[in-house]
N, C-alpha and C. Protein backbone atom coordinates (compact mmCIF):
# COMPACT_ATOMS: atom_id res chain seq x y z
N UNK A 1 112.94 91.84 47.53
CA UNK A 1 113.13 92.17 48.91
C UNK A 1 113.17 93.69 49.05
N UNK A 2 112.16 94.33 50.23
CA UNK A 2 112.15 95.55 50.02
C UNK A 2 113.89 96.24 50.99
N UNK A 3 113.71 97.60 50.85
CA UNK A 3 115.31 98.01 51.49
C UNK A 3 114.33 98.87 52.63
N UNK A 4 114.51 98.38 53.88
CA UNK A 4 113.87 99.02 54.89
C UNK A 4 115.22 100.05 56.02
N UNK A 5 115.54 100.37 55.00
CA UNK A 5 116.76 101.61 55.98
C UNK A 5 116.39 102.75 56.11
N UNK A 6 116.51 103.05 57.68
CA UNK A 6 115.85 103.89 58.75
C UNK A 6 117.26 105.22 58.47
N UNK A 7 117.18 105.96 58.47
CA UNK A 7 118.10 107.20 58.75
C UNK A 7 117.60 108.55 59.64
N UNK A 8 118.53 108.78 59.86
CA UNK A 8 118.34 109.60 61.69
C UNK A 8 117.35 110.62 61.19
N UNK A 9 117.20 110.96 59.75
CA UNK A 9 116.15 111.76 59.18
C UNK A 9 114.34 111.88 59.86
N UNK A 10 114.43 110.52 59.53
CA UNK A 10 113.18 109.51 59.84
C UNK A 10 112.91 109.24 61.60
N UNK A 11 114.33 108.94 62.34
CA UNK A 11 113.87 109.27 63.57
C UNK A 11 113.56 110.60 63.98
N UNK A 12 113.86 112.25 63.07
CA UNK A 12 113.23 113.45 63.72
C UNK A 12 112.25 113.55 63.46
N UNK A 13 111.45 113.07 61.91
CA UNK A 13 110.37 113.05 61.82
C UNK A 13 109.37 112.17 62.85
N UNK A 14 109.87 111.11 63.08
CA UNK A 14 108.91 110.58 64.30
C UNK A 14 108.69 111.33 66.00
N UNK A 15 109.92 111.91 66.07
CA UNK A 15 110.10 112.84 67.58
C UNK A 15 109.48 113.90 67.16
N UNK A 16 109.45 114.41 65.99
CA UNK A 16 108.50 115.70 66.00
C UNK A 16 107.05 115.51 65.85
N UNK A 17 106.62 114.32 66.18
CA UNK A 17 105.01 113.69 65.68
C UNK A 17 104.67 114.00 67.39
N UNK A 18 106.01 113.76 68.37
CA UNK A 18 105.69 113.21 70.04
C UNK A 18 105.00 114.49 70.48
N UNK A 19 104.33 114.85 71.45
CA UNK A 19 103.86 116.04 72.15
C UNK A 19 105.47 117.02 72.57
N UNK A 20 105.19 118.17 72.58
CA UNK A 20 106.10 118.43 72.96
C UNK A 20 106.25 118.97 74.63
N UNK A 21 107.59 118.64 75.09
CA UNK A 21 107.20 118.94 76.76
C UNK A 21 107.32 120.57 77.22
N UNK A 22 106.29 120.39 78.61
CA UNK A 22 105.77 121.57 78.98
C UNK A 22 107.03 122.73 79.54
N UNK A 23 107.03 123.75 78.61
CA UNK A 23 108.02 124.62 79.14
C UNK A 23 108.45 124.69 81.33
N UNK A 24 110.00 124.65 81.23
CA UNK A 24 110.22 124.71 82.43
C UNK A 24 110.74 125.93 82.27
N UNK A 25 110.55 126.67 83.43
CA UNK A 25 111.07 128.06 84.18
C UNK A 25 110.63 129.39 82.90
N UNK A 26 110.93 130.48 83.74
CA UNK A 26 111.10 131.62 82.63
C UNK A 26 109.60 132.09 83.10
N UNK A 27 109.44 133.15 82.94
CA UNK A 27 108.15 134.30 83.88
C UNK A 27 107.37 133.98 82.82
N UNK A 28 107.76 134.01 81.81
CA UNK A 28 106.22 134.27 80.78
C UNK A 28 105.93 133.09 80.22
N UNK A 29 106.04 132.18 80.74
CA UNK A 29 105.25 130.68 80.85
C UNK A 29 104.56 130.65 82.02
N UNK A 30 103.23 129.99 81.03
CA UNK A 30 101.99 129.77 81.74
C UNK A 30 102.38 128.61 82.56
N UNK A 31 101.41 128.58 84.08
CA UNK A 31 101.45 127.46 84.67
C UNK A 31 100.30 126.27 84.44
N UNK A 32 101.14 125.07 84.07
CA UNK A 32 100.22 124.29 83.73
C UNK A 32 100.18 123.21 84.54
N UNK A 33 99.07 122.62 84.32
CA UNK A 33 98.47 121.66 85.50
C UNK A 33 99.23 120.43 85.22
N UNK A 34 99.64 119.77 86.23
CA UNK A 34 100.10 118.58 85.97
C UNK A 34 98.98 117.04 85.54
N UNK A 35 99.08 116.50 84.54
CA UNK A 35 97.58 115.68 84.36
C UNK A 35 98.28 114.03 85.42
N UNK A 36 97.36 113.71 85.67
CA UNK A 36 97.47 112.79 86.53
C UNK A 36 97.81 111.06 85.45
N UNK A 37 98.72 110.82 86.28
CA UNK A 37 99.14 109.47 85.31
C UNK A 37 98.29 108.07 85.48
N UNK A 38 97.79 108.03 84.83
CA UNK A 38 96.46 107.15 84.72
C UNK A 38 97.27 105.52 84.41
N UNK A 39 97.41 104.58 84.43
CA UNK A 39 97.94 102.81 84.09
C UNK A 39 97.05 102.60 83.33
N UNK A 40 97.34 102.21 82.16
CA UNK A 40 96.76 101.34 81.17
C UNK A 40 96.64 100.00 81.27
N UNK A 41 97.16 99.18 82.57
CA UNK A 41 96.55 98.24 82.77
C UNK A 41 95.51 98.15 83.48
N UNK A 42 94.32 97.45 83.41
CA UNK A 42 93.21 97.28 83.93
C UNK A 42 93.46 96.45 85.79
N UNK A 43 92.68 97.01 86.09
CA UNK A 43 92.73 96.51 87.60
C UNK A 43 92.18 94.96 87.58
N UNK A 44 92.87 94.20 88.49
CA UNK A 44 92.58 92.63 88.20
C UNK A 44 91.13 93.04 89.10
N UNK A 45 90.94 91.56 89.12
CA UNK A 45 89.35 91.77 90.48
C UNK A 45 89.65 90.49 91.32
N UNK A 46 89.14 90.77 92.68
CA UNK A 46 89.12 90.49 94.04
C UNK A 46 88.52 89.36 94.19
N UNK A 47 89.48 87.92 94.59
CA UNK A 47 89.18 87.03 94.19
C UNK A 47 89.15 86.13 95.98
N UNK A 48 87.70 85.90 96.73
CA UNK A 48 87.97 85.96 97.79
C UNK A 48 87.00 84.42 97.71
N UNK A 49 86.49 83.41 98.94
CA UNK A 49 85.87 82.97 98.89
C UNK A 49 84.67 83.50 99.98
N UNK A 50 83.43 82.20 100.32
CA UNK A 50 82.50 82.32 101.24
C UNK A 50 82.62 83.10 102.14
N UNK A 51 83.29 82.65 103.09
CA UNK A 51 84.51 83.50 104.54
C UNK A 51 84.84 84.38 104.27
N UNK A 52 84.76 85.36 103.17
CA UNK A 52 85.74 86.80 102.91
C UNK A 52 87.36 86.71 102.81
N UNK A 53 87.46 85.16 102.48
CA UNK A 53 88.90 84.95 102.72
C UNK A 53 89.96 85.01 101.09
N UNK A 54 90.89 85.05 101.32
CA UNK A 54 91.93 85.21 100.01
C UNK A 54 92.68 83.92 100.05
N UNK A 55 92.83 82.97 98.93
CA UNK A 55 93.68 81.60 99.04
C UNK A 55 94.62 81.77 98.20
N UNK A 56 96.04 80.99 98.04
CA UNK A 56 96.99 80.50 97.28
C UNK A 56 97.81 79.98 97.75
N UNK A 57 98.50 79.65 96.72
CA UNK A 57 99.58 78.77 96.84
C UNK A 57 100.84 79.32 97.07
N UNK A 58 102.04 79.14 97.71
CA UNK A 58 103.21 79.33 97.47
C UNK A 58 104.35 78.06 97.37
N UNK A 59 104.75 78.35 96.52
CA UNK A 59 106.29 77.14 96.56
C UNK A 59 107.66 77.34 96.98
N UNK A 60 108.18 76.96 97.02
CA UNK A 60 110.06 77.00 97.08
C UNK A 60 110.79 75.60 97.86
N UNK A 61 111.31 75.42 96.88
CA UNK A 61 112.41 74.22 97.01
C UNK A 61 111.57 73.10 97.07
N UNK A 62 111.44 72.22 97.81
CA UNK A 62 110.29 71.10 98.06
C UNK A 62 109.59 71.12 98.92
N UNK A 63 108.71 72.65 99.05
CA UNK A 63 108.18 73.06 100.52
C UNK A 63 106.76 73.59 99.65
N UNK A 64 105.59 73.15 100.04
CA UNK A 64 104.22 73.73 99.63
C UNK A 64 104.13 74.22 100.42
N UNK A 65 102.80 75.67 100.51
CA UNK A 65 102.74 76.24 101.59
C UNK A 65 101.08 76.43 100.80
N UNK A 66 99.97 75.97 101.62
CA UNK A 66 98.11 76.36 101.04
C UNK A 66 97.89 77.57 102.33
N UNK A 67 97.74 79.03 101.64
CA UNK A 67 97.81 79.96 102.29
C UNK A 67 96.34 80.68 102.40
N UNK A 68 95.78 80.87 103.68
CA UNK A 68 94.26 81.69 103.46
C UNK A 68 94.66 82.69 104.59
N UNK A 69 94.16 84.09 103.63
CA UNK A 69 94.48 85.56 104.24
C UNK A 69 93.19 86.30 104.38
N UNK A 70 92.68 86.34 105.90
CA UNK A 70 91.39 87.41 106.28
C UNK A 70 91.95 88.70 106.55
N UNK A 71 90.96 89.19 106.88
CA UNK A 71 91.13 90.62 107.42
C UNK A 71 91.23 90.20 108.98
N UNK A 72 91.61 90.46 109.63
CA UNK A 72 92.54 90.14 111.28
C UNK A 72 93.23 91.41 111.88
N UNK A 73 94.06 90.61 113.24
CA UNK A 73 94.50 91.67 113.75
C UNK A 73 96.19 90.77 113.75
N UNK A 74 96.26 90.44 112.95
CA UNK A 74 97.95 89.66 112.60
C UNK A 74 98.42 88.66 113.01
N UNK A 75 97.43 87.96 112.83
CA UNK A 75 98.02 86.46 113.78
C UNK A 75 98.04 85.54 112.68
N UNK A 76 99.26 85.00 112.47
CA UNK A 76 99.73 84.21 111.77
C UNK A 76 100.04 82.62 111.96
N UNK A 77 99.15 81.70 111.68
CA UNK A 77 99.34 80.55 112.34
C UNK A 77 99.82 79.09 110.73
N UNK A 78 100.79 78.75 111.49
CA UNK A 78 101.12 77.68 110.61
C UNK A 78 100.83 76.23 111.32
N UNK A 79 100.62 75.10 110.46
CA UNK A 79 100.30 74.02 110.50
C UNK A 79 99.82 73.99 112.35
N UNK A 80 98.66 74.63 112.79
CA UNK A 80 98.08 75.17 114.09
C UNK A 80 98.91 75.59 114.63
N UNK A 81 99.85 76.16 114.65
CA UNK A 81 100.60 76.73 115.87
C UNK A 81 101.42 78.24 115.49
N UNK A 82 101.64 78.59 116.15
CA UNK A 82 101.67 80.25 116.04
C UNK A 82 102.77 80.21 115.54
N UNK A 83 103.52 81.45 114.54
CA UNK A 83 104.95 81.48 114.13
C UNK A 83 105.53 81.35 114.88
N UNK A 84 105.49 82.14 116.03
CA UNK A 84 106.44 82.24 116.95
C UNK A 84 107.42 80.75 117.21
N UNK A 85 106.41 79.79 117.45
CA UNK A 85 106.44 78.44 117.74
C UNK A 85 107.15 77.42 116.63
N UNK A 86 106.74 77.69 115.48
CA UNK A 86 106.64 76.83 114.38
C UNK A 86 107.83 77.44 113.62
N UNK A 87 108.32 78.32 113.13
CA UNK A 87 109.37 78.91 112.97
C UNK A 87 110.22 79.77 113.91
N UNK A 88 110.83 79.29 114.70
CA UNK A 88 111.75 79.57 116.21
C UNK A 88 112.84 80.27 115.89
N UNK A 89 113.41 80.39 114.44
CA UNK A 89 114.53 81.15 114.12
C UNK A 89 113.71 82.82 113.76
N UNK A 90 114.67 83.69 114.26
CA UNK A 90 113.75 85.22 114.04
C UNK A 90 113.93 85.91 112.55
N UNK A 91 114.60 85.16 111.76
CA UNK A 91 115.35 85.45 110.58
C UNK A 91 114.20 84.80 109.50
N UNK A 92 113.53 83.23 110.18
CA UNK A 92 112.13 82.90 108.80
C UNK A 92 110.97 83.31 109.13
N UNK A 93 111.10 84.32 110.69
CA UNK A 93 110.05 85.32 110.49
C UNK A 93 109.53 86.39 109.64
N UNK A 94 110.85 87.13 109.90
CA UNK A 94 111.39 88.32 109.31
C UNK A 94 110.92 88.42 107.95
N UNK A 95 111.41 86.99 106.99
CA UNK A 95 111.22 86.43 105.92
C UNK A 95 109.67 86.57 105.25
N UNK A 96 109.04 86.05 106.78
CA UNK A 96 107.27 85.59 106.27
C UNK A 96 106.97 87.36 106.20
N UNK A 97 107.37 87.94 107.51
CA UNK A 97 106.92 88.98 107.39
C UNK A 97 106.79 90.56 106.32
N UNK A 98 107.78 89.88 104.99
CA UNK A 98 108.01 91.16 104.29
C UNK A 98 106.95 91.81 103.74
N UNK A 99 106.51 90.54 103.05
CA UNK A 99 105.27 90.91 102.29
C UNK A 99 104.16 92.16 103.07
N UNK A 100 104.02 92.42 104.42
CA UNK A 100 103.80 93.14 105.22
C UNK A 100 103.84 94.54 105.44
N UNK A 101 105.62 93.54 105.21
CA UNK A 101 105.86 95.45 105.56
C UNK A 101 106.23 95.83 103.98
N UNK A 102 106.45 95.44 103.15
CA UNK A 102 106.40 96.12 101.87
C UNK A 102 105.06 96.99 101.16
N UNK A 103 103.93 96.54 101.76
CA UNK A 103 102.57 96.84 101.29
C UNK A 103 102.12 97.37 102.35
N UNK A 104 102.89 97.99 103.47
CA UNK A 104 102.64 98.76 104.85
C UNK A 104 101.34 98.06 105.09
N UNK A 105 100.84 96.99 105.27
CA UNK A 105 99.98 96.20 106.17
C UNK A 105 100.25 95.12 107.40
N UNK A 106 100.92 96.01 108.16
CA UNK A 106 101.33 94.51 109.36
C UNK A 106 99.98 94.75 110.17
N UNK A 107 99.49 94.01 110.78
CA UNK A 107 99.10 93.75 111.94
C UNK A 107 97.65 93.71 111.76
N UNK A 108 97.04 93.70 110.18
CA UNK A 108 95.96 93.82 109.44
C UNK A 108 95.46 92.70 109.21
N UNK A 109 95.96 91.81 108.45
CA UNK A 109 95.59 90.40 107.88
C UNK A 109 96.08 89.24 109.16
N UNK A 110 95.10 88.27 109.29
CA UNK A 110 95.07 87.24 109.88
C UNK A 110 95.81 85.87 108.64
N UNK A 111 96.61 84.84 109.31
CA UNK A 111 96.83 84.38 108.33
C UNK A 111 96.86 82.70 108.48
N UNK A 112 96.29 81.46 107.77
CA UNK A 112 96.31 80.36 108.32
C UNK A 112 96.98 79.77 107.11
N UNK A 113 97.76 79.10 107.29
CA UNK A 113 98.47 78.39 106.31
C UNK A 113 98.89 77.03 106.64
N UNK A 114 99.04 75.73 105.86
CA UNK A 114 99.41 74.40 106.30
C UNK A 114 100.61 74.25 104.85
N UNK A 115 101.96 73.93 106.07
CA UNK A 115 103.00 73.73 104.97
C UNK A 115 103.79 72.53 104.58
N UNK A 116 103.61 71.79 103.77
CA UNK A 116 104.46 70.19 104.27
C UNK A 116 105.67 70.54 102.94
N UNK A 117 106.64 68.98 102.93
CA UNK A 117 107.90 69.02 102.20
C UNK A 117 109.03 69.93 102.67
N UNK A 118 110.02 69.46 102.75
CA UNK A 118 111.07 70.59 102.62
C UNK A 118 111.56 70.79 103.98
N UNK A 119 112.63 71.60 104.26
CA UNK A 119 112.91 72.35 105.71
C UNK A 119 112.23 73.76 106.03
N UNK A 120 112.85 73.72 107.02
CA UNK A 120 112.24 75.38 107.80
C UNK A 120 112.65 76.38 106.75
N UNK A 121 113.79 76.41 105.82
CA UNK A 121 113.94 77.51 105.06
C UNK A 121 113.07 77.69 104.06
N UNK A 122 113.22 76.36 103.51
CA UNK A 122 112.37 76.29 102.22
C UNK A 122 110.88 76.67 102.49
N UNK A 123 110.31 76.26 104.10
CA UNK A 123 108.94 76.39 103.81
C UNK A 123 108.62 77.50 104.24
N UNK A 124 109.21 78.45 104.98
CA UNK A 124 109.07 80.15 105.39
C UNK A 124 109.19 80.72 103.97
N UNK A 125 109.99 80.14 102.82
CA UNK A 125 110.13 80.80 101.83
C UNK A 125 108.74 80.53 100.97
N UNK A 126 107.97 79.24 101.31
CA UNK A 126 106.81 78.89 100.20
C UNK A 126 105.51 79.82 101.00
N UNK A 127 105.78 79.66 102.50
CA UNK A 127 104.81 80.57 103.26
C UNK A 127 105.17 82.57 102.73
N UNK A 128 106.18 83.08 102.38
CA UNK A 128 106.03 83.95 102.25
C UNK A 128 105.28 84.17 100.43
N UNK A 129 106.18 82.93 99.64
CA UNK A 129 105.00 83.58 98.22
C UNK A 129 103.56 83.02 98.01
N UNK A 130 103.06 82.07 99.12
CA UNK A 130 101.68 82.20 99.43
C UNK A 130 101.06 83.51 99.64
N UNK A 131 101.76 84.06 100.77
CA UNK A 131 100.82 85.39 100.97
C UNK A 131 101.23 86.57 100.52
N UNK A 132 101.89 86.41 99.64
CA UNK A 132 102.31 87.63 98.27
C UNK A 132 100.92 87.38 97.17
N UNK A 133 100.76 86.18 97.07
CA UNK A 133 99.68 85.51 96.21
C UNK A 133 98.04 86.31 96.79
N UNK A 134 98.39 85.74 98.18
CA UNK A 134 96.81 85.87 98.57
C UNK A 134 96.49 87.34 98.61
N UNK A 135 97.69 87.83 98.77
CA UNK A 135 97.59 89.64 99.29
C UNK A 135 97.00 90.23 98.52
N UNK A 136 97.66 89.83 97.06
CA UNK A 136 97.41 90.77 96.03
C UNK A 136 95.71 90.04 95.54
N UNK A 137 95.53 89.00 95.46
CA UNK A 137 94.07 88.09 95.42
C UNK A 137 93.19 89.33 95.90
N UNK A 138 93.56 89.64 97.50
CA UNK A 138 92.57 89.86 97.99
C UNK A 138 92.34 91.54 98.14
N UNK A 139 93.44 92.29 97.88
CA UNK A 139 93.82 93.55 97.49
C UNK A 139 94.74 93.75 96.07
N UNK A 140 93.97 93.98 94.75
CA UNK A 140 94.55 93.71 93.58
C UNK A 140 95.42 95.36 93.15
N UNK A 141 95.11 96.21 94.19
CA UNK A 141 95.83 96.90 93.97
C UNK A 141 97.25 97.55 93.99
N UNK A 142 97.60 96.24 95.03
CA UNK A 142 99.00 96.19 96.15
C UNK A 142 99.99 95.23 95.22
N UNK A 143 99.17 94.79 94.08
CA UNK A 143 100.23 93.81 92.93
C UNK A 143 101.09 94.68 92.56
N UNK A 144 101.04 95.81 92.19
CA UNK A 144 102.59 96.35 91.48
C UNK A 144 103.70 96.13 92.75
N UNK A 145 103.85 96.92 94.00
CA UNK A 145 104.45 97.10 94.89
C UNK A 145 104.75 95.76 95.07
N UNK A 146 104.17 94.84 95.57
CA UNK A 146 104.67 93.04 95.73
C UNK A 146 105.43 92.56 94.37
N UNK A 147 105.04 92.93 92.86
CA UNK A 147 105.59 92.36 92.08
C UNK A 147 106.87 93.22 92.00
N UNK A 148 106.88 94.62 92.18
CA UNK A 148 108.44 95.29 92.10
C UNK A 148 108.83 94.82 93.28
N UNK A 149 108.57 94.34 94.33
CA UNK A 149 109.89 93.58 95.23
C UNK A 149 110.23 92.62 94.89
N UNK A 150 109.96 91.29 94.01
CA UNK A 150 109.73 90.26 93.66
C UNK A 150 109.61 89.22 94.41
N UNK A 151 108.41 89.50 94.75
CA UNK A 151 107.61 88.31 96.04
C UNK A 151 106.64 87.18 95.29
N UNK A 152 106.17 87.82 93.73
CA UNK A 152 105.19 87.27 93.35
C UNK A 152 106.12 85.95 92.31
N UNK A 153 107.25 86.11 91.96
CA UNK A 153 108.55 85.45 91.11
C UNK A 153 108.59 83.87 92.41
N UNK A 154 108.13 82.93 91.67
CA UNK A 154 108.59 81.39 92.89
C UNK A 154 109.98 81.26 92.14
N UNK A 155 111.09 81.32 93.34
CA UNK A 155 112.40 80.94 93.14
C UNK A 155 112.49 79.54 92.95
N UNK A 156 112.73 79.08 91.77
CA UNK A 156 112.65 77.77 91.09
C UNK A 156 114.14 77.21 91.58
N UNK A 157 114.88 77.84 92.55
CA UNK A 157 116.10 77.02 92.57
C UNK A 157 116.09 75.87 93.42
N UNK A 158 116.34 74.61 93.13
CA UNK A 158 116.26 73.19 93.98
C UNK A 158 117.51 72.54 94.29
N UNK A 159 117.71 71.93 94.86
CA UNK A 159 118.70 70.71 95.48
C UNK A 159 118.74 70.16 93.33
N UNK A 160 120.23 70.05 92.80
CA UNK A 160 120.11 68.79 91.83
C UNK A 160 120.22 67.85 92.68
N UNK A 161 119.93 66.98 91.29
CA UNK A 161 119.80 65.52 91.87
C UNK A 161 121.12 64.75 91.95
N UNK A 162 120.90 63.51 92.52
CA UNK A 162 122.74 62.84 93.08
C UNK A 162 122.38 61.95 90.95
N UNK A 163 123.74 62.18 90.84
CA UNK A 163 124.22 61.29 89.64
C UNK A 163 124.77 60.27 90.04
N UNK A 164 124.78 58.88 89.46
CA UNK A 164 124.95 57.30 89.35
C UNK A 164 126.89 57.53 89.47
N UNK A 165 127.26 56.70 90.03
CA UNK A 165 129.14 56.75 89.83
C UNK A 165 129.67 57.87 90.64
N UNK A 166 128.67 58.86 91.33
CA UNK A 166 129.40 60.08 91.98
C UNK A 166 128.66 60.39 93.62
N UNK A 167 129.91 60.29 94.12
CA UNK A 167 129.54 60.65 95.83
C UNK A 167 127.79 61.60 96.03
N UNK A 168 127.86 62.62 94.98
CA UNK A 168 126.53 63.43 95.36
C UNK A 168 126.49 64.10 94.03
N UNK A 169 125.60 65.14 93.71
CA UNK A 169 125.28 65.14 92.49
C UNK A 169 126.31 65.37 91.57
N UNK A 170 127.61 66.56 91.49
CA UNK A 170 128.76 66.65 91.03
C UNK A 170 130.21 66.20 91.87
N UNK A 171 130.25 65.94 93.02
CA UNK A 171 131.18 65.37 94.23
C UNK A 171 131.29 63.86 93.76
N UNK A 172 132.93 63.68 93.11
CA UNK A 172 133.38 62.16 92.80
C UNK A 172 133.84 61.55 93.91
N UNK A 173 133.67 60.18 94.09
CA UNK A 173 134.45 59.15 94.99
C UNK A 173 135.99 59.83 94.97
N UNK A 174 136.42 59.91 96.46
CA UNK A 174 138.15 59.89 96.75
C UNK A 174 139.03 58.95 95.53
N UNK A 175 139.65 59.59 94.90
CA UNK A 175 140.48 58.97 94.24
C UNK A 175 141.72 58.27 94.63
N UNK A 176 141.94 57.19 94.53
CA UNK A 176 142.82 55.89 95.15
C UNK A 176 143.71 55.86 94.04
N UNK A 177 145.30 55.59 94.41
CA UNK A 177 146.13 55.90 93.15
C UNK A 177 146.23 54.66 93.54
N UNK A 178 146.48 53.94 95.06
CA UNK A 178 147.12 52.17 95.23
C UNK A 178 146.08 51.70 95.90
């Protein structure tokens, strides 16, 4: 068995391998250009159909949401009928709307979506990571900003299920002493 022990020796030799950084302040330093920070990840590609349109999916809780995102002037329609209508609380607007305003595009994308399962919370929540999905589909450059808010993350949290012998899933029958 070999003896692989590192000593702080060995970490200066590796820091003195690093570039060293560009002098700050003091007159007789040169000014140097700042180089531009380039991503080593590769840009995804633009995944649209026939229509010029962007599709996906979003989930949460027991709520599907099949999401298609054009280029528009912001009209957002669920299972045919306008948000306004279809989500009446201003709070699972707000909700649909982040993705929006996080990627400063409101009033840009047109949006048609059909959502079944679940309640009004759950499905404003599957309608908003649909069009976190389609956004970035259809603009692959707006994925970092959507994934650092975490719009692109489906919140896997559900209802447990009711257990056999118990009122609801952890909630026991009233206990009877007579």
């Amino acid at each position: 068995m070999s003896d692989n022990r590192q000593s702080l020796s060995d970490l200066a030799s590796l820091t003195s391998q690093a570039p060293a950084p560009a002098p700050t302040g003091g007159d007789d330093a040169a000014p140097q250009a700042a180089a531009p920070v380039v991503s080593t990840m590769p840009l995804r590609e633009q995944i649209i159909d026939k229509q010029g349109r962007a599709y996906a999916t979003g989930r949460r809780k027991d709520a599907v949401a099949r999401v298609w995102l054009k280029p528009g002037t912001g009209k957002i329609t669920i299972n045919t009928r306008d948000q306004e209508i279809y989500f009446a609380r201003p709070t699972l607007r707000l909700v649909i709307n982040q993705v929006f305003g996080i990627t400063e595009r409101e009033g840009q994308y047109d949006v048609i979506c059909t959502v079944k399962g679940g309640g009004l919370s759950g499905q404003a929540g599957a309608v908003k990571h649909g069009i976190s999905q389609a956004i970035t589909k259809y603009e692959p450059a707006l994925r970092a900003s959507v994934k650092a808010a975490g719009f692109l993350t489906r919140d896997s949290r559900t209802v447990e299920r009711k257990k056999y012998g118990r009122a609801k899933a952890r909630r026991s029958f009233q206990f009877s002493k007579r």
